[in-house]
Structures are given as structure tokens and as C-alpha cells.
N, C-alpha and C. Protein backbone atom coordinates (compact mmCIF):
# COMPACT_ATOMS: atom_id res chain seq x y z
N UNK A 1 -12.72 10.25 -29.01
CA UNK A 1 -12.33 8.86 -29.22
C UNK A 1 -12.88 8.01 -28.08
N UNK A 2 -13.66 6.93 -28.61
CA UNK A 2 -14.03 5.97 -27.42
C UNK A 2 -13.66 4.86 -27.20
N UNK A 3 -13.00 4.85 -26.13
CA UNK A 3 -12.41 3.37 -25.62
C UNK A 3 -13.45 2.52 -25.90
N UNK A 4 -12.63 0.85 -25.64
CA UNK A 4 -13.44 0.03 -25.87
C UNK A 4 -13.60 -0.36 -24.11
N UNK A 5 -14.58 -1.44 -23.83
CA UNK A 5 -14.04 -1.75 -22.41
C UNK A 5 -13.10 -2.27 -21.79
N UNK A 6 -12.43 -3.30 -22.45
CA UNK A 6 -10.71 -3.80 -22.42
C UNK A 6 -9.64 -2.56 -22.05
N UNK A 7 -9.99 -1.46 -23.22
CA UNK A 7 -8.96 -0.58 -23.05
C UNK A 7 -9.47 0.58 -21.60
N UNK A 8 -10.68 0.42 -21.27
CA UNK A 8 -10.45 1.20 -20.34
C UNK A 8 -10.06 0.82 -19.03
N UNK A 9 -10.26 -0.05 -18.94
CA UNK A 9 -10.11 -1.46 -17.68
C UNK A 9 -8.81 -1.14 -17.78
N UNK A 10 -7.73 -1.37 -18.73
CA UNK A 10 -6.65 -1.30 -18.25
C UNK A 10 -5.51 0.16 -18.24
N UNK A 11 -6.89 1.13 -19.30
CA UNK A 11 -6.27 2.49 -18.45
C UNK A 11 -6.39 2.76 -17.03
N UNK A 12 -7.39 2.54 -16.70
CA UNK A 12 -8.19 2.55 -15.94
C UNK A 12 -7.23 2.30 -14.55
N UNK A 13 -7.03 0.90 -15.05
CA UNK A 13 -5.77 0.13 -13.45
C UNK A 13 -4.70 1.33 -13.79
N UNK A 14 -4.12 1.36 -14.75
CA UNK A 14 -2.66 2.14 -14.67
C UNK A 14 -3.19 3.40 -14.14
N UNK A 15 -3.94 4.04 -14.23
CA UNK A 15 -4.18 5.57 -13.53
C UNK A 15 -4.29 5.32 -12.16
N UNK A 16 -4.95 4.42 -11.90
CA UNK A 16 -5.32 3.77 -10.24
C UNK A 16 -4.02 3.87 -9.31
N UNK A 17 -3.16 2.87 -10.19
CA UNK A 17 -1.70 2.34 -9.71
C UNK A 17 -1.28 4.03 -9.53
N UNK A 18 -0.86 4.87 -10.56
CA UNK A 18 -0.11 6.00 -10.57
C UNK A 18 -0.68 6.90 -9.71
N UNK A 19 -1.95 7.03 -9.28
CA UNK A 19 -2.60 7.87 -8.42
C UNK A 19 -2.07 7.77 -7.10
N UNK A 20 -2.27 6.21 -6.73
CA UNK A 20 -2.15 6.01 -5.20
C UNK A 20 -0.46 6.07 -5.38
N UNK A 21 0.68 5.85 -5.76
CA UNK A 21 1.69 6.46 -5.57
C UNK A 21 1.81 7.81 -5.29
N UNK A 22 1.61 8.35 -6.16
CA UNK A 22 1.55 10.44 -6.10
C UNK A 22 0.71 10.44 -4.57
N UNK A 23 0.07 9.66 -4.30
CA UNK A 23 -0.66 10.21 -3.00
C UNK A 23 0.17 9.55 -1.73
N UNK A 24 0.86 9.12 -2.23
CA UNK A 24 1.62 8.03 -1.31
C UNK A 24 2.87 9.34 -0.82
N UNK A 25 3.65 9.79 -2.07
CA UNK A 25 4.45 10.52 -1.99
C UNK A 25 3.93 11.62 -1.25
N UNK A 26 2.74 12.49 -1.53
CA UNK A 26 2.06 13.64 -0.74
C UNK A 26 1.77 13.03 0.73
N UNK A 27 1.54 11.86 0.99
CA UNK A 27 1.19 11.82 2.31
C UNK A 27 2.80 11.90 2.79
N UNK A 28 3.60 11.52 2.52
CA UNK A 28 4.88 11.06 2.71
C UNK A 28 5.45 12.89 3.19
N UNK A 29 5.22 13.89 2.12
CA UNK A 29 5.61 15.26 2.81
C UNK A 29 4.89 16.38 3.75
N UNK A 30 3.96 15.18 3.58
CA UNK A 30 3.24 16.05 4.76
C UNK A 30 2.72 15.41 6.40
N UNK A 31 3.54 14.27 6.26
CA UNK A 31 3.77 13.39 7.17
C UNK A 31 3.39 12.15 7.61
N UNK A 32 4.28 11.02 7.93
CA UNK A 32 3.56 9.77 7.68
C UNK A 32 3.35 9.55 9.35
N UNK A 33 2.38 8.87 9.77
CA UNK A 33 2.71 8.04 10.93
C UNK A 33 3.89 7.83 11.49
N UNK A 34 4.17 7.58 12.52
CA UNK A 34 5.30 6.60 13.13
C UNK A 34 5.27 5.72 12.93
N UNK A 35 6.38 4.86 12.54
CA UNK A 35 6.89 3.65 12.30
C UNK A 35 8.01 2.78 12.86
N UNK A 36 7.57 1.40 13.31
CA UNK A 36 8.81 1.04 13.71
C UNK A 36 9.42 0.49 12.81
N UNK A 37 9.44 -0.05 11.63
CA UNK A 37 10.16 -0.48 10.26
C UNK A 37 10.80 0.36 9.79
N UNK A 38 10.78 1.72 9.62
CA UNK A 38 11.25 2.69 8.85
C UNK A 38 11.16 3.93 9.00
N UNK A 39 12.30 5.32 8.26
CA UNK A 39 11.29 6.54 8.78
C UNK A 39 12.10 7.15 7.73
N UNK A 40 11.17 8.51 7.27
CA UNK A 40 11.44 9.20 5.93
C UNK A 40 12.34 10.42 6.45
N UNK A 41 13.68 10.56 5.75
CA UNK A 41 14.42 11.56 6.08
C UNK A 41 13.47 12.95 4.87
N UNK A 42 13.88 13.98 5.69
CA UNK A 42 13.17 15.52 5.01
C UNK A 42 14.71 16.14 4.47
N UNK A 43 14.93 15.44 2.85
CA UNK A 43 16.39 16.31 2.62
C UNK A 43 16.01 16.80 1.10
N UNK A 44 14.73 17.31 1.62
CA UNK A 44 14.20 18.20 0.03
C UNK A 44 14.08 20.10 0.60
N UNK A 45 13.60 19.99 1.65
CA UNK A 45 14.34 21.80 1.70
C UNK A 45 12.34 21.90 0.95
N UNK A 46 11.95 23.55 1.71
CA UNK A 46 11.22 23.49 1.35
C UNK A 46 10.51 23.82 0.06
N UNK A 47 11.62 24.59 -0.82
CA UNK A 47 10.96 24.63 -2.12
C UNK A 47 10.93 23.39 -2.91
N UNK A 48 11.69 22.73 -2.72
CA UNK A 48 11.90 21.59 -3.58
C UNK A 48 10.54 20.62 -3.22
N UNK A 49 10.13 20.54 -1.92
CA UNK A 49 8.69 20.02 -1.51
C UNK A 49 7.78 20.78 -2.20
N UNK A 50 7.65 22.10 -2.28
CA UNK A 50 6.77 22.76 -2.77
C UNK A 50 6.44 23.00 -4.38
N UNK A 51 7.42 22.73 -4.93
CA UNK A 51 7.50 22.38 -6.28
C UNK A 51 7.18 20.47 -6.88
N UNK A 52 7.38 19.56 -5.70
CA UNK A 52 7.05 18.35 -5.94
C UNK A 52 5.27 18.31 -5.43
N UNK A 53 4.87 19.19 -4.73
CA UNK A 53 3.42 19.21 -4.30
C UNK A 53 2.95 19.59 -5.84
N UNK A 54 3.15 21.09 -6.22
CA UNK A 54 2.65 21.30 -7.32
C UNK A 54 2.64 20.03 -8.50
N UNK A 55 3.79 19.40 -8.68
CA UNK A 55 3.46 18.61 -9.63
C UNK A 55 2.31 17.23 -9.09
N UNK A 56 2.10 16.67 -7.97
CA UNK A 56 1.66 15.60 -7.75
C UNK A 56 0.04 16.66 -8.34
N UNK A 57 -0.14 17.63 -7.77
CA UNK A 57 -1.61 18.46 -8.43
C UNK A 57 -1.62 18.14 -9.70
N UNK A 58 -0.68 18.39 -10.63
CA UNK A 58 -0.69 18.58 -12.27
C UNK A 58 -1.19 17.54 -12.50
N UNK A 59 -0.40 16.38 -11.80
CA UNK A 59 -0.75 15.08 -11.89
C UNK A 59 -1.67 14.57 -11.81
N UNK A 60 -2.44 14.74 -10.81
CA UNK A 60 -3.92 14.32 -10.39
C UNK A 60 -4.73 14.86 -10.94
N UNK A 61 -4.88 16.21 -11.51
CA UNK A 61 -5.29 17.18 -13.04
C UNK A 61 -5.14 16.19 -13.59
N UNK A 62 -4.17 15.94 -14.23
CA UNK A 62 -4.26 15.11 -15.56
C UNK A 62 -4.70 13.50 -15.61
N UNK A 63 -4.54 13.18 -14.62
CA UNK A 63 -5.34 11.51 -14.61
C UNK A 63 -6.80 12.40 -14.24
N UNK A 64 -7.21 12.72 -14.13
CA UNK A 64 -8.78 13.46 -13.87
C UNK A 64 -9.10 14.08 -15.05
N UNK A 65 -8.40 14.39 -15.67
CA UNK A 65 -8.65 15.02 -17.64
C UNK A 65 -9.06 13.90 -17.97
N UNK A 66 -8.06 12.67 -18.15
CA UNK A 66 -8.18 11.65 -19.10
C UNK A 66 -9.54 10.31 -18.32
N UNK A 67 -9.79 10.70 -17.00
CA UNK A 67 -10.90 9.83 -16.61
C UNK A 67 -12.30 10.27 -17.63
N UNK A 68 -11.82 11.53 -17.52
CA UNK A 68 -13.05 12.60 -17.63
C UNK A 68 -13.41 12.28 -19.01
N UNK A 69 -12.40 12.66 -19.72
CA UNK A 69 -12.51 12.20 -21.37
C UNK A 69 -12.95 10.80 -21.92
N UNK A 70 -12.50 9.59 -21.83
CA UNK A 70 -12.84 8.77 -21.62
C UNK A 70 -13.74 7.93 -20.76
N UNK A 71 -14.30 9.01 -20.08
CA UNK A 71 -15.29 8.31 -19.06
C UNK A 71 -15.06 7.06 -18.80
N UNK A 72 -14.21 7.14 -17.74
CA UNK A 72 -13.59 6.58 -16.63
C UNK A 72 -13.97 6.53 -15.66
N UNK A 73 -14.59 5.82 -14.72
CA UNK A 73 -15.98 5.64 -13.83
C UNK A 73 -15.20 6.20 -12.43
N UNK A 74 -14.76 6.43 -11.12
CA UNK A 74 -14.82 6.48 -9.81
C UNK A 74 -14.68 5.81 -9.59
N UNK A 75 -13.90 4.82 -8.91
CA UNK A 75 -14.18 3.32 -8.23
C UNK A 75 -14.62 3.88 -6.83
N UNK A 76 -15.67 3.24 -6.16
CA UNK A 76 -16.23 3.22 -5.04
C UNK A 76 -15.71 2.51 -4.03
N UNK A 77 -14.77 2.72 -3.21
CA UNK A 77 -14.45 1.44 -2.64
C UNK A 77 -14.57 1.40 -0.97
N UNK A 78 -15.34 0.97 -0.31
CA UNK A 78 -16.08 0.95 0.73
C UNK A 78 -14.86 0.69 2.18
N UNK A 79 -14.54 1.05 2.86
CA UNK A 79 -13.64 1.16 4.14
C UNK A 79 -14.12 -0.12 4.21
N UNK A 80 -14.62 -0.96 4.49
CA UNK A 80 -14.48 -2.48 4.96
C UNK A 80 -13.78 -3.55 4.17
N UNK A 81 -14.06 -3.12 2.82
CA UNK A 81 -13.42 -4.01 1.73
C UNK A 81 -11.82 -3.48 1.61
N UNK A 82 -11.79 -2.09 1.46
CA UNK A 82 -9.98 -1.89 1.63
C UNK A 82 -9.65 -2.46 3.06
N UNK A 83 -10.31 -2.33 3.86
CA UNK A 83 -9.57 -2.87 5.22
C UNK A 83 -9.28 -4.38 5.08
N UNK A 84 -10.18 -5.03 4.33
CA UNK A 84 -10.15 -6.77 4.21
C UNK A 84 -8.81 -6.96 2.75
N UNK A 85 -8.92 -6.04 2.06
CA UNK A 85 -8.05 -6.63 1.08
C UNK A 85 -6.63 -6.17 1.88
N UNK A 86 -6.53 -5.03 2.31
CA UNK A 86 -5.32 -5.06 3.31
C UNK A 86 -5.15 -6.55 4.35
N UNK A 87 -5.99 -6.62 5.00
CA UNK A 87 -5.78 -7.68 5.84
C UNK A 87 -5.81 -8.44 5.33
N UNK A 88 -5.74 -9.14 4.28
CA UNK A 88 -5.09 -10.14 3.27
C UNK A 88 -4.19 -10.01 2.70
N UNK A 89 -3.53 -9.47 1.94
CA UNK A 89 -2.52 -9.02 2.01
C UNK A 89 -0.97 -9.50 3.33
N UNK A 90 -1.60 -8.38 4.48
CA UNK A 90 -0.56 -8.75 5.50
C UNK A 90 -0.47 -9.91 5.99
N UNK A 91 -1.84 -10.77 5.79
CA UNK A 91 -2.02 -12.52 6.27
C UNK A 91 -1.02 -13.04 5.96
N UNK A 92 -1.00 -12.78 4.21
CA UNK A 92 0.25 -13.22 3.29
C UNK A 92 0.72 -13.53 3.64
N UNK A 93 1.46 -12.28 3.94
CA UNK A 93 3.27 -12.01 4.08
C UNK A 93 3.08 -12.40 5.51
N UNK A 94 2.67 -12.22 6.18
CA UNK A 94 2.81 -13.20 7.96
C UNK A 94 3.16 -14.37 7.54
N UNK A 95 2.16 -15.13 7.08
CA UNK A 95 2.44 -16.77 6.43
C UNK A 95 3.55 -16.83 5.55
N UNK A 96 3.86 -16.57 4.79
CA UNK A 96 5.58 -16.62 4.26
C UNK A 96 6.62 -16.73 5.17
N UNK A 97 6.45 -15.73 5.84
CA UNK A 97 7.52 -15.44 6.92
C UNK A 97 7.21 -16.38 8.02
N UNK A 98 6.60 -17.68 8.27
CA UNK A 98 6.60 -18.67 9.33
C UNK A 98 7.86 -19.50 9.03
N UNK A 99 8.26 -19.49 10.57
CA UNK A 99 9.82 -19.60 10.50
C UNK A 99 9.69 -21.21 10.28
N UNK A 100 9.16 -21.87 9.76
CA UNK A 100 9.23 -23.14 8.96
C UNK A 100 9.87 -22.76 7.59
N UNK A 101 8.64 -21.57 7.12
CA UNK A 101 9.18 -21.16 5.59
C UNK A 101 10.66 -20.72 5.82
N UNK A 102 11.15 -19.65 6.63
CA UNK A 102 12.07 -19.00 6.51
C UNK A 102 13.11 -20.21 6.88
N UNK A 103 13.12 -21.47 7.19
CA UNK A 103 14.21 -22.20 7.12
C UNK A 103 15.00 -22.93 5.66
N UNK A 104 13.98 -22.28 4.59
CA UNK A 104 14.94 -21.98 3.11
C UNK A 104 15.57 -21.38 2.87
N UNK A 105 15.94 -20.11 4.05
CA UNK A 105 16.99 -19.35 4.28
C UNK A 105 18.02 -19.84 5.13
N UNK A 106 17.93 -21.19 5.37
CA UNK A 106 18.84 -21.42 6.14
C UNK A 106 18.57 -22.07 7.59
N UNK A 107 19.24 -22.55 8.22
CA UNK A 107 18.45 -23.11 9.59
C UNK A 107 18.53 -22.09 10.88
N UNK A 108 17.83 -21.92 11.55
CA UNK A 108 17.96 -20.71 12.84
C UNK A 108 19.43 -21.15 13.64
N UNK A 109 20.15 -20.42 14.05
CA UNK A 109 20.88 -21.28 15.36
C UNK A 109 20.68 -21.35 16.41
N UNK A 110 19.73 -20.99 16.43
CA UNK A 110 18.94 -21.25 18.12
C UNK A 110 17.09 -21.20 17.81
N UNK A 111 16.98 -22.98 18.60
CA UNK A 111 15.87 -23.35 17.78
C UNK A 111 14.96 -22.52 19.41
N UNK A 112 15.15 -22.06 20.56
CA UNK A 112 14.63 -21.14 21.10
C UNK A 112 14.01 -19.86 20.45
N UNK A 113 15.05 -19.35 19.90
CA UNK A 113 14.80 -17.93 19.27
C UNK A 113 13.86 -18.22 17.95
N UNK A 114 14.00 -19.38 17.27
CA UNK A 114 13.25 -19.56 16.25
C UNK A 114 11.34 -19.60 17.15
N UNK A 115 11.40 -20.30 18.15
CA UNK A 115 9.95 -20.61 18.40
C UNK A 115 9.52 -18.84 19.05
N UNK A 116 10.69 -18.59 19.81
CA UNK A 116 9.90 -16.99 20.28
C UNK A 116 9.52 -15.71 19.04
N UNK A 117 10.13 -15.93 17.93
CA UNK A 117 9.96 -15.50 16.65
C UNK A 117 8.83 -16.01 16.44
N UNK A 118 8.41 -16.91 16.08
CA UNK A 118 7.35 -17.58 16.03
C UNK A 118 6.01 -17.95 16.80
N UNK A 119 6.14 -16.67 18.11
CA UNK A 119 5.25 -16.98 19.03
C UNK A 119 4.87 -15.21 18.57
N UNK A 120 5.89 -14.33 18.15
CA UNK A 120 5.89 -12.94 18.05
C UNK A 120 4.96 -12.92 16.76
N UNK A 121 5.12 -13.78 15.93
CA UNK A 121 4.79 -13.70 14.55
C UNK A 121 3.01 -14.27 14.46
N UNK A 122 2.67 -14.89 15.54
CA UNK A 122 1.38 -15.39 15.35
C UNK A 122 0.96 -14.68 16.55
N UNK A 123 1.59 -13.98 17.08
CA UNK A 123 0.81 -12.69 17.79
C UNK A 123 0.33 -11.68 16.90
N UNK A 124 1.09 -11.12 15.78
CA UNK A 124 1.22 -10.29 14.98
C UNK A 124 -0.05 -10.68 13.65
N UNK A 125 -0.37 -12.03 13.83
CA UNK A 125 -1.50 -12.61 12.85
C UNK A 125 -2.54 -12.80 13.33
N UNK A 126 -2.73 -13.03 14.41
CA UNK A 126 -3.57 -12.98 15.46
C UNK A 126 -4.72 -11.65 15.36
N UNK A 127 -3.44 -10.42 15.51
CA UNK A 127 -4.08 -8.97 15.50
C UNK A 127 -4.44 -8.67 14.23
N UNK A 128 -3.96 -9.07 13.49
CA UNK A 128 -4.02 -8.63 12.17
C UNK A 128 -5.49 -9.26 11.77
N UNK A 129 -5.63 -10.52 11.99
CA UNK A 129 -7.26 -11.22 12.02
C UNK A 129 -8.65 -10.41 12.25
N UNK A 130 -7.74 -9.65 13.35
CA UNK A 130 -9.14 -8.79 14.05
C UNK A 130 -9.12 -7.34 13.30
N UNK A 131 -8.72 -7.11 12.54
CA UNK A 131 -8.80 -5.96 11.22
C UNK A 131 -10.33 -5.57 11.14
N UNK A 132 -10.84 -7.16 10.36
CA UNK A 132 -12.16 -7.13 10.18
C UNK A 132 -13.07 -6.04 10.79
N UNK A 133 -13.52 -5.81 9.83
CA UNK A 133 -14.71 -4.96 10.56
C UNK A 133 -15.94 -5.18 11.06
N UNK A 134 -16.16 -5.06 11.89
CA UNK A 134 -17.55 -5.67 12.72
C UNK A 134 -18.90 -5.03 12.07
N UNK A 135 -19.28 -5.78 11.84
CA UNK A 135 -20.78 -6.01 11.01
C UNK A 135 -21.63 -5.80 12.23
């Protein structure tokens, strides 16, 4: 059966989407970075990891069947361009979070703490700028 190009485009995204989760989860048991936002408790015991590994495989088997069948292309995607669509991304959400915006949440009570927030936050955009990759 042959897709049309519409339909593969948007198999296509949904396998994309479901992939990088399952890989999200595998990086996740086999260990993420340090973080200061967050951190993953280990309350799977190791068979229960070892039985969720096996399936993320089945998984990636089977979105790799149905690329295969449908000839479903590889996306190529070059370390400079994921690094830039990331760093857009986090631009975003930096700019949302300028404590101008965040005063739709309400007003700061200390218009000090609002500007040192705001001196932290365009430090944090600042670095994030320099992502870019040097050409």
C-alpha cells in the first residue's frame, strides 16, 4: 500500500514525536544529566527497567517496520540546526517569563527582587544567545 505524500508527512511527524519520547524515557534509565530543575527518582527495581528497555526496542522495531514499508525517508538533521531550533525555543520561554509579562500573575512585592529576577533572567538569555554555533 502506498501512501500518498500528505499521509506520509503526517505519519511521518507522529513516529518522529513517539520516537524521541521512547528515547527520552531510555535516556531517562540509563541516566540523565544533573539538573537543577528536577531529578528522576529510580522506583522501577531492575527488572521492571529491564522489561521497559525491551519494549522501547520493540518499539523502535516497529516505527522502523512501518518507515521501512512505507518508505519513510530519515530525517537528516544537522547539530547546528537542532542546536538553533533549541535555542529558540528556550529564547521563548525566557521572553514570556520577563517579569513585565509575569506581572499578569500578579504584582511582585518587592520591586527589588523583581529587577534582580530580571537581571538573573537576561543573564540566562544572554547565554542562551551564544548556543549558536560558530561558523
Amino acid at each position: 500500500m502506498a501512501l500518498s505524500d500528505n499521509h506520509k508527512r503526517a505519519v511521518w511527524a507522529t513516529l518522529t514525536v513517539i520516537e524521541k519520547r521512547v528515547d527520552e524515557i531510555y535516556m531517562m534509565l540509563h541516566g540523565m544529566p544533573e539538573s537543577s530543575t528536577y531529578r528522576f527518582e529510580d522506583d522501577l527495581g531492575k527488572e521492571e527497567s529491564a522489561r521497559i528497555l525491551t519494549l522501547i526496542n520493540q518499539i523502535k522495531q516497529a516505527i522502523n517496520n512501518i518507515c521501512t514499508r512505507y518508505e519513510l525517508n530519515k530525517d537528516l538533521v544537522p547539530f547546528s540546526r537542532a542546536i538553533g531550533t533549541a535555542r529558540s525555543s528556550i529564547w521563548e520561554n525566557l521572553l514570556d517569563t520577563d517579569t513585565r509579562r509575569l506581572q499578569t500573575y500578579g504584582a511582585f512585592s518587592n520591586e527589588e527582587d523583581a529587577a534582580e529576577l530580571q537581571q538573573s533572567l537576561q543573564c540566562l538569555l544572554s547565554l542562551t544567545e551564544q548556543l549558536s554555533p560558530k561558523s
